[in-house]
Protein backbone atom coordinates (compact mmCIF):
# COMPACT_ATOMS: atom_id res chain seq x y z
CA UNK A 1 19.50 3.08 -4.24
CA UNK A 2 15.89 3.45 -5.04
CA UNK A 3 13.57 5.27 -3.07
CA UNK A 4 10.46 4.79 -4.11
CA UNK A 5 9.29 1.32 -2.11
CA UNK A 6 7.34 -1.29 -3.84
CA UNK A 7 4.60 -3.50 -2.68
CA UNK A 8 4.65 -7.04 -4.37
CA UNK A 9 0.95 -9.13 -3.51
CA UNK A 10 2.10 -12.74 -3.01
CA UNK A 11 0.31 -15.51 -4.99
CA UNK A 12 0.30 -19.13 -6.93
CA UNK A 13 3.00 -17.33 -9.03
CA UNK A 14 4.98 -16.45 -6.49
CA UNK A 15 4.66 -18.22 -3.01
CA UNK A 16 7.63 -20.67 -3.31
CA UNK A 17 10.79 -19.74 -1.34
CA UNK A 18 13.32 -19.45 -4.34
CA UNK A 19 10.21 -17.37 -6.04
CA UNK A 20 9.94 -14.89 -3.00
CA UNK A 21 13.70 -14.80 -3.05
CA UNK A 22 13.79 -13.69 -6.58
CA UNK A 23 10.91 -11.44 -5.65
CA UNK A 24 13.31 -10.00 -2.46
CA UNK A 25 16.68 -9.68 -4.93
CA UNK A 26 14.52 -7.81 -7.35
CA UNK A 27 13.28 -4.64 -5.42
CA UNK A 28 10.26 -6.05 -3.13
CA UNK A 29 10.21 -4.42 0.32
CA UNK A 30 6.82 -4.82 1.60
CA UNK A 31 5.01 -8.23 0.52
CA UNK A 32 1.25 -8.06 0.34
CA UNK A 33 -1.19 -10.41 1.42
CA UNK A 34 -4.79 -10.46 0.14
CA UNK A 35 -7.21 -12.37 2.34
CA UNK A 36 -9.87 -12.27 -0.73
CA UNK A 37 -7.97 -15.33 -1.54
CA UNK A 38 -6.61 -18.19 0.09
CA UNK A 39 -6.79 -19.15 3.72
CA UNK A 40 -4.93 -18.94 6.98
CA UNK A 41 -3.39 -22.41 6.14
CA UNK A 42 -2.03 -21.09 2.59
CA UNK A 43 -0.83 -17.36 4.19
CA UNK A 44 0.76 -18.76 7.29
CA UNK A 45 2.65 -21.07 4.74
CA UNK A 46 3.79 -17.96 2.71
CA UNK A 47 4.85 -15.80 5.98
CA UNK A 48 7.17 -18.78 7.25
CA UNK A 49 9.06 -18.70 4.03
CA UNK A 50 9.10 -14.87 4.20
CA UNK A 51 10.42 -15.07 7.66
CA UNK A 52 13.10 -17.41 6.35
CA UNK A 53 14.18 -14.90 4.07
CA UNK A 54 14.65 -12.13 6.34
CA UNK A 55 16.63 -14.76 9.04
CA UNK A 56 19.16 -15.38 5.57
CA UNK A 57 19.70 -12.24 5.94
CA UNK A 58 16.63 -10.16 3.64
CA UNK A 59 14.47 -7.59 4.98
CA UNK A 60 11.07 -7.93 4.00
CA UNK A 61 8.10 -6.44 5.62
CA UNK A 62 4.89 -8.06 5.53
CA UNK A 63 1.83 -6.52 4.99
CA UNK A 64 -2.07 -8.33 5.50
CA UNK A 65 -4.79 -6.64 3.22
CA UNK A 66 -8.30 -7.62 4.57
CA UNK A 67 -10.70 -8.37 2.21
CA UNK A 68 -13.52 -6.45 3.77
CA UNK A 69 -16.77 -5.56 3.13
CA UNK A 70 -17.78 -6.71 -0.98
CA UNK A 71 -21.14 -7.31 -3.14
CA UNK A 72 -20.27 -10.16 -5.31
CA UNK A 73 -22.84 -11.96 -7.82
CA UNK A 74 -23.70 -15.60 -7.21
CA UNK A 75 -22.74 -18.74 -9.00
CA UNK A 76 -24.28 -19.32 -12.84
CA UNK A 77 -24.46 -22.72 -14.34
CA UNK A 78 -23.12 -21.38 -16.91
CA UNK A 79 -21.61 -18.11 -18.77
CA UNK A 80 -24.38 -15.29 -19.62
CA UNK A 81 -23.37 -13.65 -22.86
CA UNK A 82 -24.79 -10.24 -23.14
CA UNK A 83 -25.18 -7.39 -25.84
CA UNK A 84 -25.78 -4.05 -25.15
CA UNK A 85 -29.74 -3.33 -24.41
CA UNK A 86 -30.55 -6.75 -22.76
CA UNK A 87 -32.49 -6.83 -19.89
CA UNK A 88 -30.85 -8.67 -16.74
CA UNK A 89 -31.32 -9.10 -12.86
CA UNK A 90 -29.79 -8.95 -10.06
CA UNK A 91 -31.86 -10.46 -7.04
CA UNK A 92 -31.78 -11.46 -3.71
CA UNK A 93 -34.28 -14.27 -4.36
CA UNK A 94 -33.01 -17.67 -2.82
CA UNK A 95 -33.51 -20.23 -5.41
CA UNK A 96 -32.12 -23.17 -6.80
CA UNK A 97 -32.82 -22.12 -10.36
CA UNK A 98 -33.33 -17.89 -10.86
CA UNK A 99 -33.59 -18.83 -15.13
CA UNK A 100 -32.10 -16.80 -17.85
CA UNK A 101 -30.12 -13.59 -17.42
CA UNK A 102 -30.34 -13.44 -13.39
CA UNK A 103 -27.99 -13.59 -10.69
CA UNK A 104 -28.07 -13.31 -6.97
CA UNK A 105 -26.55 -11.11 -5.23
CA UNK A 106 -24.77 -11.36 -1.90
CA UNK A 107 -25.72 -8.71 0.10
CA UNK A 108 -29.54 -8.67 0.94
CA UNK A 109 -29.37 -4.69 1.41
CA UNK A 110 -28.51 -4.39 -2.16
CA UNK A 111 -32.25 -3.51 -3.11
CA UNK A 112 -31.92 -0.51 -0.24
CA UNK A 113 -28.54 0.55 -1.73
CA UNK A 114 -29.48 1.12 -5.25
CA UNK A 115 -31.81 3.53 -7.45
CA UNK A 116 -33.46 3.84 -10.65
CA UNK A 117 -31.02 5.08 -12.74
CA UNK A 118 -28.44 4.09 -10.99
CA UNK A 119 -25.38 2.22 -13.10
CA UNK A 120 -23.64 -1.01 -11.68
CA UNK A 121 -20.68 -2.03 -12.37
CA UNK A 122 -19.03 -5.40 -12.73
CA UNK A 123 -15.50 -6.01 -11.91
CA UNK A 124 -14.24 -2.16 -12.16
CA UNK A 125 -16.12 -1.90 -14.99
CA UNK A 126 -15.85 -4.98 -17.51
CA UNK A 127 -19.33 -4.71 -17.39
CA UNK A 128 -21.95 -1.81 -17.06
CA UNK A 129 -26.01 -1.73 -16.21
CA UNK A 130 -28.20 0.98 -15.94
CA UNK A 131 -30.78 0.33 -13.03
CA UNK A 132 -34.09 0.34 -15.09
CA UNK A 133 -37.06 -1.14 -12.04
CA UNK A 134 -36.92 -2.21 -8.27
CA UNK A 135 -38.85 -4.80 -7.05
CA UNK A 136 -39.10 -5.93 -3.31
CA UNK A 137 -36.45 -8.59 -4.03
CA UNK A 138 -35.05 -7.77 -7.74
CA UNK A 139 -32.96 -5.36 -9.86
CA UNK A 140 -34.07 -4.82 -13.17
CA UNK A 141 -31.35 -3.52 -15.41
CA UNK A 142 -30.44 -2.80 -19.05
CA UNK A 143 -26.60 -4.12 -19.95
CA UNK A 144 -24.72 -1.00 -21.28
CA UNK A 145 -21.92 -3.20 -22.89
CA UNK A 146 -21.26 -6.37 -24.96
CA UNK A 147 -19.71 -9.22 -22.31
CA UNK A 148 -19.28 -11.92 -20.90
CA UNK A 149 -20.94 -12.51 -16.97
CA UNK A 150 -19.22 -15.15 -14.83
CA UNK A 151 -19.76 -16.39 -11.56
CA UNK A 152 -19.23 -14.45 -8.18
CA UNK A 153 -17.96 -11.53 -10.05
CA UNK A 154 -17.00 -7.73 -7.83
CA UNK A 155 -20.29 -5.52 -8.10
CA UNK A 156 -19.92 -1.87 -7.64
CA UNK A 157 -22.39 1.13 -7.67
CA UNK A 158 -21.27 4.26 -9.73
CA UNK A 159 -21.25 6.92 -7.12
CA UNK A 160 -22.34 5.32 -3.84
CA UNK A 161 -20.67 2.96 -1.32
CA UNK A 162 -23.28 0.35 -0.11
CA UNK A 163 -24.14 0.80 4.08
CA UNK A 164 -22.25 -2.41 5.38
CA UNK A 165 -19.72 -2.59 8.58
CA UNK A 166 -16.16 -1.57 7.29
CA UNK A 167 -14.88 -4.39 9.36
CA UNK A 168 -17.06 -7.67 8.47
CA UNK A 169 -16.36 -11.25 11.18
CA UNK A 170 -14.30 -12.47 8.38
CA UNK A 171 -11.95 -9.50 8.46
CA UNK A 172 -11.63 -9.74 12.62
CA UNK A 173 -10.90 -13.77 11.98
CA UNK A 174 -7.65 -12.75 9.76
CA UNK A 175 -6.87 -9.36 12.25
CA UNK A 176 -6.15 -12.17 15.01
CA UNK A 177 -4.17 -14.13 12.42
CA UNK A 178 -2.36 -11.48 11.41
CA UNK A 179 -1.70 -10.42 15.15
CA UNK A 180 -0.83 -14.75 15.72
CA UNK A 181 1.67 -14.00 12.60
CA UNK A 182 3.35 -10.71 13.81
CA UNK A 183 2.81 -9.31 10.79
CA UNK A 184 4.08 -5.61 10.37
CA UNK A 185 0.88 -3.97 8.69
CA UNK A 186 -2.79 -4.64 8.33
CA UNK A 187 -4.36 -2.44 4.84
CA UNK A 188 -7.95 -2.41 6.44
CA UNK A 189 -10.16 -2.07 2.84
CA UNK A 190 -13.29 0.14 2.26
CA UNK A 191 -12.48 2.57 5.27
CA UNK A 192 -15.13 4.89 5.01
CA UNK A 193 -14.81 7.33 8.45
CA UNK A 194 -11.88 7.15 10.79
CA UNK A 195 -14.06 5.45 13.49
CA UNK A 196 -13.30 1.95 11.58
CA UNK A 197 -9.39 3.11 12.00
CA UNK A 198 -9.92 3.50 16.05
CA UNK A 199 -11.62 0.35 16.28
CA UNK A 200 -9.01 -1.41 14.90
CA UNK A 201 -6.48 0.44 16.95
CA UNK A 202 -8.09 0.15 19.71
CA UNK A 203 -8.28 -3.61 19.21
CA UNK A 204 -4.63 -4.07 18.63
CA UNK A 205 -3.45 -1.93 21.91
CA UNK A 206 -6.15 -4.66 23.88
CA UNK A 207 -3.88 -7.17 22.23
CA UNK A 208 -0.43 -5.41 22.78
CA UNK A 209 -0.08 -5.87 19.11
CA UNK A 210 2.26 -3.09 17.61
CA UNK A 211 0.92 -3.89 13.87
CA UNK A 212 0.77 -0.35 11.42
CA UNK A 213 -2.44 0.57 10.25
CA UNK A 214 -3.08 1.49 6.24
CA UNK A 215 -6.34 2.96 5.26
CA UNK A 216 -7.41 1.42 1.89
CA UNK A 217 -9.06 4.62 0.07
CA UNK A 218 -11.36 2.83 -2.08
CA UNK A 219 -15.14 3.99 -1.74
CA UNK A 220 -16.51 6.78 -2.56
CA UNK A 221 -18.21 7.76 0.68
CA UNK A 222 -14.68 7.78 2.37
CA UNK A 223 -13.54 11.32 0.31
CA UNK A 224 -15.81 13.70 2.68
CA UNK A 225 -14.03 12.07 5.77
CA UNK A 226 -11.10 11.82 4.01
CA UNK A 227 -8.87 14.64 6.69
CA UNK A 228 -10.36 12.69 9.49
CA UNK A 229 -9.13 9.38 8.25
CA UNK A 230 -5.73 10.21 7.43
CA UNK A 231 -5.14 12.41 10.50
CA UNK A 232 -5.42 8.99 12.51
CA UNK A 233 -4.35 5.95 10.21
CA UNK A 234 -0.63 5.07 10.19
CA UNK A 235 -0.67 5.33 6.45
CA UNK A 236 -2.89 5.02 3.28
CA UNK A 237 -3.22 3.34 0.45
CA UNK A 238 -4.69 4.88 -2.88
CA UNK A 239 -6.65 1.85 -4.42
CA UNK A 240 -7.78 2.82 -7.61
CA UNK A 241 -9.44 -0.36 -8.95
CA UNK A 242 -12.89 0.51 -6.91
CA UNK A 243 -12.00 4.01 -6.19
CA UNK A 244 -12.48 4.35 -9.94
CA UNK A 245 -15.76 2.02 -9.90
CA UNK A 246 -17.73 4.11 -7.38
CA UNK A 247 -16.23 7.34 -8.93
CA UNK A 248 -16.27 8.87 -12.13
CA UNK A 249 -12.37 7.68 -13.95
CA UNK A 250 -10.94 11.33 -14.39
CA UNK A 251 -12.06 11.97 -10.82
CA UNK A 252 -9.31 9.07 -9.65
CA UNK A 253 -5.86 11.06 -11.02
CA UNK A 254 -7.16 14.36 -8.69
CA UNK A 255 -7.79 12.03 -5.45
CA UNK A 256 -4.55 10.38 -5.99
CA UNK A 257 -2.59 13.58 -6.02
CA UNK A 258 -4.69 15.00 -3.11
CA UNK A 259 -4.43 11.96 -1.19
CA UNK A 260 -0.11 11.33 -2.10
CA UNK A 261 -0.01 15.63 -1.35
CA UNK A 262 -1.84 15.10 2.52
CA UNK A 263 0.01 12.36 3.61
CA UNK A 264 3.27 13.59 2.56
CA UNK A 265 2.11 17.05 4.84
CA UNK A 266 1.36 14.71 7.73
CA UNK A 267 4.52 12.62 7.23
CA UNK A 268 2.24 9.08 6.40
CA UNK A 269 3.61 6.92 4.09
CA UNK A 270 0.88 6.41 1.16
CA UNK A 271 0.83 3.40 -1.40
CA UNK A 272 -0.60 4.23 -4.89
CA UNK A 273 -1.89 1.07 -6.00
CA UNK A 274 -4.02 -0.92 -8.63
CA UNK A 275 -3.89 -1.13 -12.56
CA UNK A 276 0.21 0.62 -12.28
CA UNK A 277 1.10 -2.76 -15.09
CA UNK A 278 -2.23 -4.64 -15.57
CA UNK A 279 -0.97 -5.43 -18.76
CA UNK A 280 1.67 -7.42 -17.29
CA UNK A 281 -0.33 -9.95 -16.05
CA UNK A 282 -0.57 -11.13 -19.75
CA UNK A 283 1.90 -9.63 -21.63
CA UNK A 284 5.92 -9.71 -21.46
CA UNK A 285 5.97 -5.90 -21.77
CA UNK A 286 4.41 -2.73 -20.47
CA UNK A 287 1.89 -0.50 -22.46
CA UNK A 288 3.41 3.40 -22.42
CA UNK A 289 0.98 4.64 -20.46
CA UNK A 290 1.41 2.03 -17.78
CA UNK A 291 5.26 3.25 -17.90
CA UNK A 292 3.84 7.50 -17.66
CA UNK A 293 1.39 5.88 -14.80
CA UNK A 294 4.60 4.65 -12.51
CA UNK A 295 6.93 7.56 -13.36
CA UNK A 296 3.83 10.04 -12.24
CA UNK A 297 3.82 8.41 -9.25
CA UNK A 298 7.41 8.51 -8.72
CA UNK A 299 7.18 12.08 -9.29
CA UNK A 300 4.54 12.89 -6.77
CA UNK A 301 7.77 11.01 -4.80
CA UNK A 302 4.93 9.07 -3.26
CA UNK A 303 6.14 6.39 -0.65
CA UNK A 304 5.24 3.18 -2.63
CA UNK A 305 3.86 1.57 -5.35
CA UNK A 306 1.95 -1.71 -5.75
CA UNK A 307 1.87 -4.73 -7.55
CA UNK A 308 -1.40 -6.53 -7.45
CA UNK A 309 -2.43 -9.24 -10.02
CA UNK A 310 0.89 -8.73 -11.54
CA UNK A 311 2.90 -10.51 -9.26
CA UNK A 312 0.14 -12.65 -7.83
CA UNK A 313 -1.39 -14.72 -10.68
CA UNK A 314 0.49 -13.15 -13.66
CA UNK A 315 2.67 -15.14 -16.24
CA UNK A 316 5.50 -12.40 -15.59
CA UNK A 317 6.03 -11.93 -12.20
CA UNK A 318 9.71 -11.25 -12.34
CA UNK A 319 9.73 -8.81 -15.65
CA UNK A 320 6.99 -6.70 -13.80
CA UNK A 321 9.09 -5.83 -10.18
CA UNK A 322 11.97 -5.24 -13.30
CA UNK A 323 9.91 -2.83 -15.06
CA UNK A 324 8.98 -0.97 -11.93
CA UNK A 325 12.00 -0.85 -10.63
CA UNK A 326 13.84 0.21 -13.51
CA UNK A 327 11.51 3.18 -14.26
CA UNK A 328 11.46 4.14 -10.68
CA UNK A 329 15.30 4.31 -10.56
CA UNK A 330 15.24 6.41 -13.97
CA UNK A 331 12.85 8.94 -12.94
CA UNK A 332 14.39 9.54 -9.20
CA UNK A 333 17.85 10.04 -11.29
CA UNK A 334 16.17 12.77 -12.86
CA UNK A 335 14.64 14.19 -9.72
CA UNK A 336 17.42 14.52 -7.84
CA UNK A 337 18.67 17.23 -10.25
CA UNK A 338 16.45 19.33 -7.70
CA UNK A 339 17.96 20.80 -4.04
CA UNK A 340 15.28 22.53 -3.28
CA UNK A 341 13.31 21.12 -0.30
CA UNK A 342 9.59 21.69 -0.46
CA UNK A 343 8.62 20.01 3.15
CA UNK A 344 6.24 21.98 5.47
CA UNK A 345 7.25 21.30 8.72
CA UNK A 346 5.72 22.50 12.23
CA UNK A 347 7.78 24.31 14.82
CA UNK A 348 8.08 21.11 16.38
CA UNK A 349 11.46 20.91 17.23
CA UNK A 350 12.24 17.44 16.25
CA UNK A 351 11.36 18.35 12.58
CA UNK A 352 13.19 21.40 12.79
CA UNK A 353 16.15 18.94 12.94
CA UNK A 354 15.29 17.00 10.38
CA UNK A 355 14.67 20.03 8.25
CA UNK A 356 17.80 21.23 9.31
CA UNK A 357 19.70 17.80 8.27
CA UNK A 358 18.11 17.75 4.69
CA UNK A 359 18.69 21.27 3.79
CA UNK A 360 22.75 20.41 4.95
CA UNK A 361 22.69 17.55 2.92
CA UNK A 362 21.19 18.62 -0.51
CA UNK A 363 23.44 21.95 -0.43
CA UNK A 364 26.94 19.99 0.57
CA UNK A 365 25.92 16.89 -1.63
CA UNK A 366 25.95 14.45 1.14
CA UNK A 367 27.06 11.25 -0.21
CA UNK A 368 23.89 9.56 2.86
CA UNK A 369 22.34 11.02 5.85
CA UNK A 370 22.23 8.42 8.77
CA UNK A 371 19.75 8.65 11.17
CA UNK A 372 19.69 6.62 14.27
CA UNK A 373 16.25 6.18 15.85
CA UNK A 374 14.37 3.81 18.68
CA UNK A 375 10.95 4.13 17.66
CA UNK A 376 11.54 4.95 13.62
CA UNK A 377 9.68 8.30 14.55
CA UNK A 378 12.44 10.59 13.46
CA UNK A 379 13.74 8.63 10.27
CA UNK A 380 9.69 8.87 9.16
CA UNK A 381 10.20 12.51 10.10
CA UNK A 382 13.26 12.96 7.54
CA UNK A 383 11.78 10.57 4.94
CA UNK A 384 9.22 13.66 4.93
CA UNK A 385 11.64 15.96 3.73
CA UNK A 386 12.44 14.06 0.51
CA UNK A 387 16.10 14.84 0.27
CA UNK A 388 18.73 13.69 -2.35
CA UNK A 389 21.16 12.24 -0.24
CA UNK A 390 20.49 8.46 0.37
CA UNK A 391 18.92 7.78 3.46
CA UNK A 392 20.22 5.04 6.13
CA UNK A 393 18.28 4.25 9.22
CA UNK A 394 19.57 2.58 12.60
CA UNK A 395 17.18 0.91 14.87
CA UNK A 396 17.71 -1.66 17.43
CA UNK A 397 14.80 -3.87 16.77
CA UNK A 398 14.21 -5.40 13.28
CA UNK A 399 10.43 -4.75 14.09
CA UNK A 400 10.90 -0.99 13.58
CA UNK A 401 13.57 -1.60 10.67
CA UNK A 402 10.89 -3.31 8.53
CA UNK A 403 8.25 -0.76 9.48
CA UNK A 404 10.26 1.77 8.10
CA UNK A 405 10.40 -0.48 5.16
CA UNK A 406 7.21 1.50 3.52
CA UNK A 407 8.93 5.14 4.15
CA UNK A 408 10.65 7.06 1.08
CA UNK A 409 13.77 6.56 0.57
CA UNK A 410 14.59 5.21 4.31
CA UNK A 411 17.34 1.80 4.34
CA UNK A 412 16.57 0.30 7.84
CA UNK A 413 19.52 -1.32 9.61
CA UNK A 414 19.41 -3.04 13.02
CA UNK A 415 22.21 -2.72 15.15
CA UNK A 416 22.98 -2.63 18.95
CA UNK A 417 23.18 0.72 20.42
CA UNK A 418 26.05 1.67 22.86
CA UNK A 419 25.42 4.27 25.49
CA UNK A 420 28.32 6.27 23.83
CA UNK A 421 26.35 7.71 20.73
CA UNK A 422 29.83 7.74 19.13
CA UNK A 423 30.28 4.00 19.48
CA UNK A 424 26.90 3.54 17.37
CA UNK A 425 27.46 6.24 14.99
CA UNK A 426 31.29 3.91 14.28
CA UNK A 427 29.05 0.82 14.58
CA UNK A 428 27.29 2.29 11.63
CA UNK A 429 29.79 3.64 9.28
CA UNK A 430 31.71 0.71 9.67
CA UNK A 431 28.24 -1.48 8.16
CA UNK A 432 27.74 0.86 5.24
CA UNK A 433 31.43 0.66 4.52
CA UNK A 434 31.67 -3.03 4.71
CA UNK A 435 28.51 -2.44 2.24
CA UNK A 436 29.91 -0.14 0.12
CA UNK A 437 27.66 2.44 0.34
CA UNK A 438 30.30 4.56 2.50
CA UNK A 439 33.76 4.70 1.36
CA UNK A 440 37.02 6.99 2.70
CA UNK A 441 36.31 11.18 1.93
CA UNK A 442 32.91 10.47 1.70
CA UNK A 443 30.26 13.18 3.53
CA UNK A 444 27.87 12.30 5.67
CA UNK A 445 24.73 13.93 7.88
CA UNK A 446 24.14 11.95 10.94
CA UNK A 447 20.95 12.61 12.87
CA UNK A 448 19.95 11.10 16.23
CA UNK A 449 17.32 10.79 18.85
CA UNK A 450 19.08 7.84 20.72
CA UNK A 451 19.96 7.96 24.28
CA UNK A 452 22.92 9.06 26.09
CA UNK A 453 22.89 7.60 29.34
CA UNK A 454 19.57 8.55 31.01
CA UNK A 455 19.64 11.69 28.40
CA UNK A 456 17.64 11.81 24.99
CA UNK A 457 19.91 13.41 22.80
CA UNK A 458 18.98 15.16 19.21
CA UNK A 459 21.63 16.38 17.03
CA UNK A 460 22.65 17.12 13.63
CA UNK A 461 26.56 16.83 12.48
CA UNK A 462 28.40 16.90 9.66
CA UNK A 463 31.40 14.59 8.56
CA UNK A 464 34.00 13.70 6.44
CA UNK A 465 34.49 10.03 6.57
């Protein structure tokens, strides 16, 4: 079983029932939504099928990414070819016609947000100017690269984050579709201070929506709040495409392990995302370094990793979840070599039981540890602990099963609890059995916080099946 959980964005490639099927066989837990593309007809479309899936019998959580606050250019008539030292402008000029070597901008505050000196960035990077004169309603620059400039291309600035609302009206529009839709996760992009994450929340208790929160970490003025963010999101989501376009590249690897290293302390589940096979999206197989960039990850035993473009618009969908699931699998056989369990826990005494149930499992070589949980707090609790044993969770509502869907290592059941903890625990085995998964003389940790009568109940056993 692997337990590294990966994120497959849903696109042209890959909306079509028998494709998301193939997508679901293949390793996909969570499937992503971007609302930088398409509309509500188009996703709604895509969530029935998904919701198909999981009646057949899948379990596929569904995550909405907002597109939130951008700077794109405008339209050109046609392609600008540039070489290295030619002057070009970006304004905020409304004309039908801006000439040669100028685009428009979308953002009128664009001319506030940037200095002399400054170096913009087009799509991540495919691009580079360096900020040469201001005018009330142009940017002068000098291109610092041979290219190509197409129409309503991504526009970053090296080092800043420009001052717009982290939620824009377009992003509130697909928050009440995503609420309509039930989804099971909303990635809200360009968080830059946790008061964006407690509006949202706030919104979705007014709407007695239960939806997770991610916090996209993908501007540069987010890293000072960065404590402050996580301590309140639901989870978070390294995005290194415009982390590394507002921040100097080698800066990105250190964030990413910071980021992976405090939400694994506060028990979050983090995505690392963005660029993990880019190659992909054109090409049958993976460069090396794409392969070291997903077994890193896999190492940090982050909670999941992403598939963007890959699975979206790329000619390889399919070999791409392959590839990433296959190294993922290779590396966690190699981890598990390792009993010792490096969690910091609190005194709290639910993860003392957790604790507790890991440290049983590694040293007896638990064949799974089965957790049975309301709420999916304590299976995210012992997902924490990153143990070897297989993990197996048992809620009664497939809402918190496919919530759990983005934890480490965690397979979510539903079943019905009994008031007899025993009858659930049987109710249990007898599913993983009937999977496979358990079999006669096999040893198992069970851990509970279900209820006994009008009695919550924790406890940590041992068996022999």
């Amino acid at each position: 079983m692997r337990k590294t959980k990966i994120v497959c964005t849903i696109g042209p490639v890959t909306c079509e029932l028998h494709q998301l099927e193939r997508l679901a066989k293949g390793g996909m837990n969570v499937a992503r939504l971007n609302m930088s593309h398409g509309d509500h007809k188009w996703h709604g479309a895509a969530i029935d099928k998904i919701k198909k899936l999981n009646k057949k019998g899948h379990s596929i959580a569904i995550m909405l990414d907002t597109k939130g606050p951008e700077i794109r250019s405008g339209d050109l008539k046609q392609e600008v070819h540039l070489k290295s030292g030619d002057q070009f402008t970006f304004t905020i000029r409304k004309e039908v016609d801006y000439g040669k070597n100028c685009v428009e901008v979308s953002y009128d505050g664009f001319i506030d947000d940037v200095s002399v000196g400054d170096t913009i960035l087009v799509d991540g990077g495919m691009l580079s100017f360096k900020v040469i004169e201001i005018t009330k309603k142009d940017v002068i620059c000098r291109s610092l690269d041979d290219g190509v400039l197409t129409s309503r291309r991504h526009l970053n600035i090296r080092g800043k984050s420009a001052h717009l609302p982290s939620i824009t009206q377009k992003d509130w529009e697909d928050i009440d579709f995503a609420i309509k839709e039930r989804v099971d996760f909303i990635a809200l992009s360009f968080v830059k201070k946790s008061s964006a994450i407690h509006k949202l929340k706030n919104y979705l208790t007014k709407k007695n929506s239960f939806i997770k929160v991610i916090a996209k970490i993908e501007s540069a003025a987010s890293i000072p709040h960065i404590d402050d963010i996580l301590e309140v999101t639901d989870g978070a989501m390294v995005a290194r495409g415009d982390l590394g376009a507002e921040l100097p590249v080698e800066e990105v690897p250190l964030l990413q392990d910071m980021i992976v290293r405090k939400c694994r302390e506060l028990g979050k589940p983090v995505i690392v995302a963005t660029h993990l096979l880019e190659s992909m999206i054109s090409h049958p197989t993976p460069t090396r370094a794409e392969v070291a960039d997903i077994a890193e990850a896999v190492k940090e035993k982050t909670d999941a990793i992403m598939l963007s473009g890959e699975t979206a618009a790329g000619n390889y969908p399919f070999k791409a979840l392959e590839v990433m699931d296959t190294v993922a699998r290779r590396i966690e056989k190699h981890l598990s070599q390792d009993k010792t369990i490096r969690a910091r826990v609190s005194n709290n005494p639910k993860q003392q039981i957790v604790l507790s149930a890991a440290i049983l499992a590694n040293n007896s070589e638990a064949n799974a540890i089965l957790v049975f949980t309301r709420s999916g707090f304590m299976a995210s609790l012992l997902s924490r602990t990153r143990p070897n044993s297989p993990l197996y969770a048992f809620a009664s509502t497939a809402h918190v099963c496919r919530k759990l869907h983005l934890y480490w290592g965690l397979r979510s059941f539903r079943i019905d609890f009994s008031p007899n903890p025993e009858d659930s625990i049987q109710k249990a085995i007898g599913v993983l059995k009937k999977q496979k998964r358990l079999k006669k003389g096999s040893t198992i940790v069970i851990v509970s916080d279900i209820l006994a009568g009008k009695e919550l109940v924790d406890t940590v056993q041992v068996r022999k099946i």
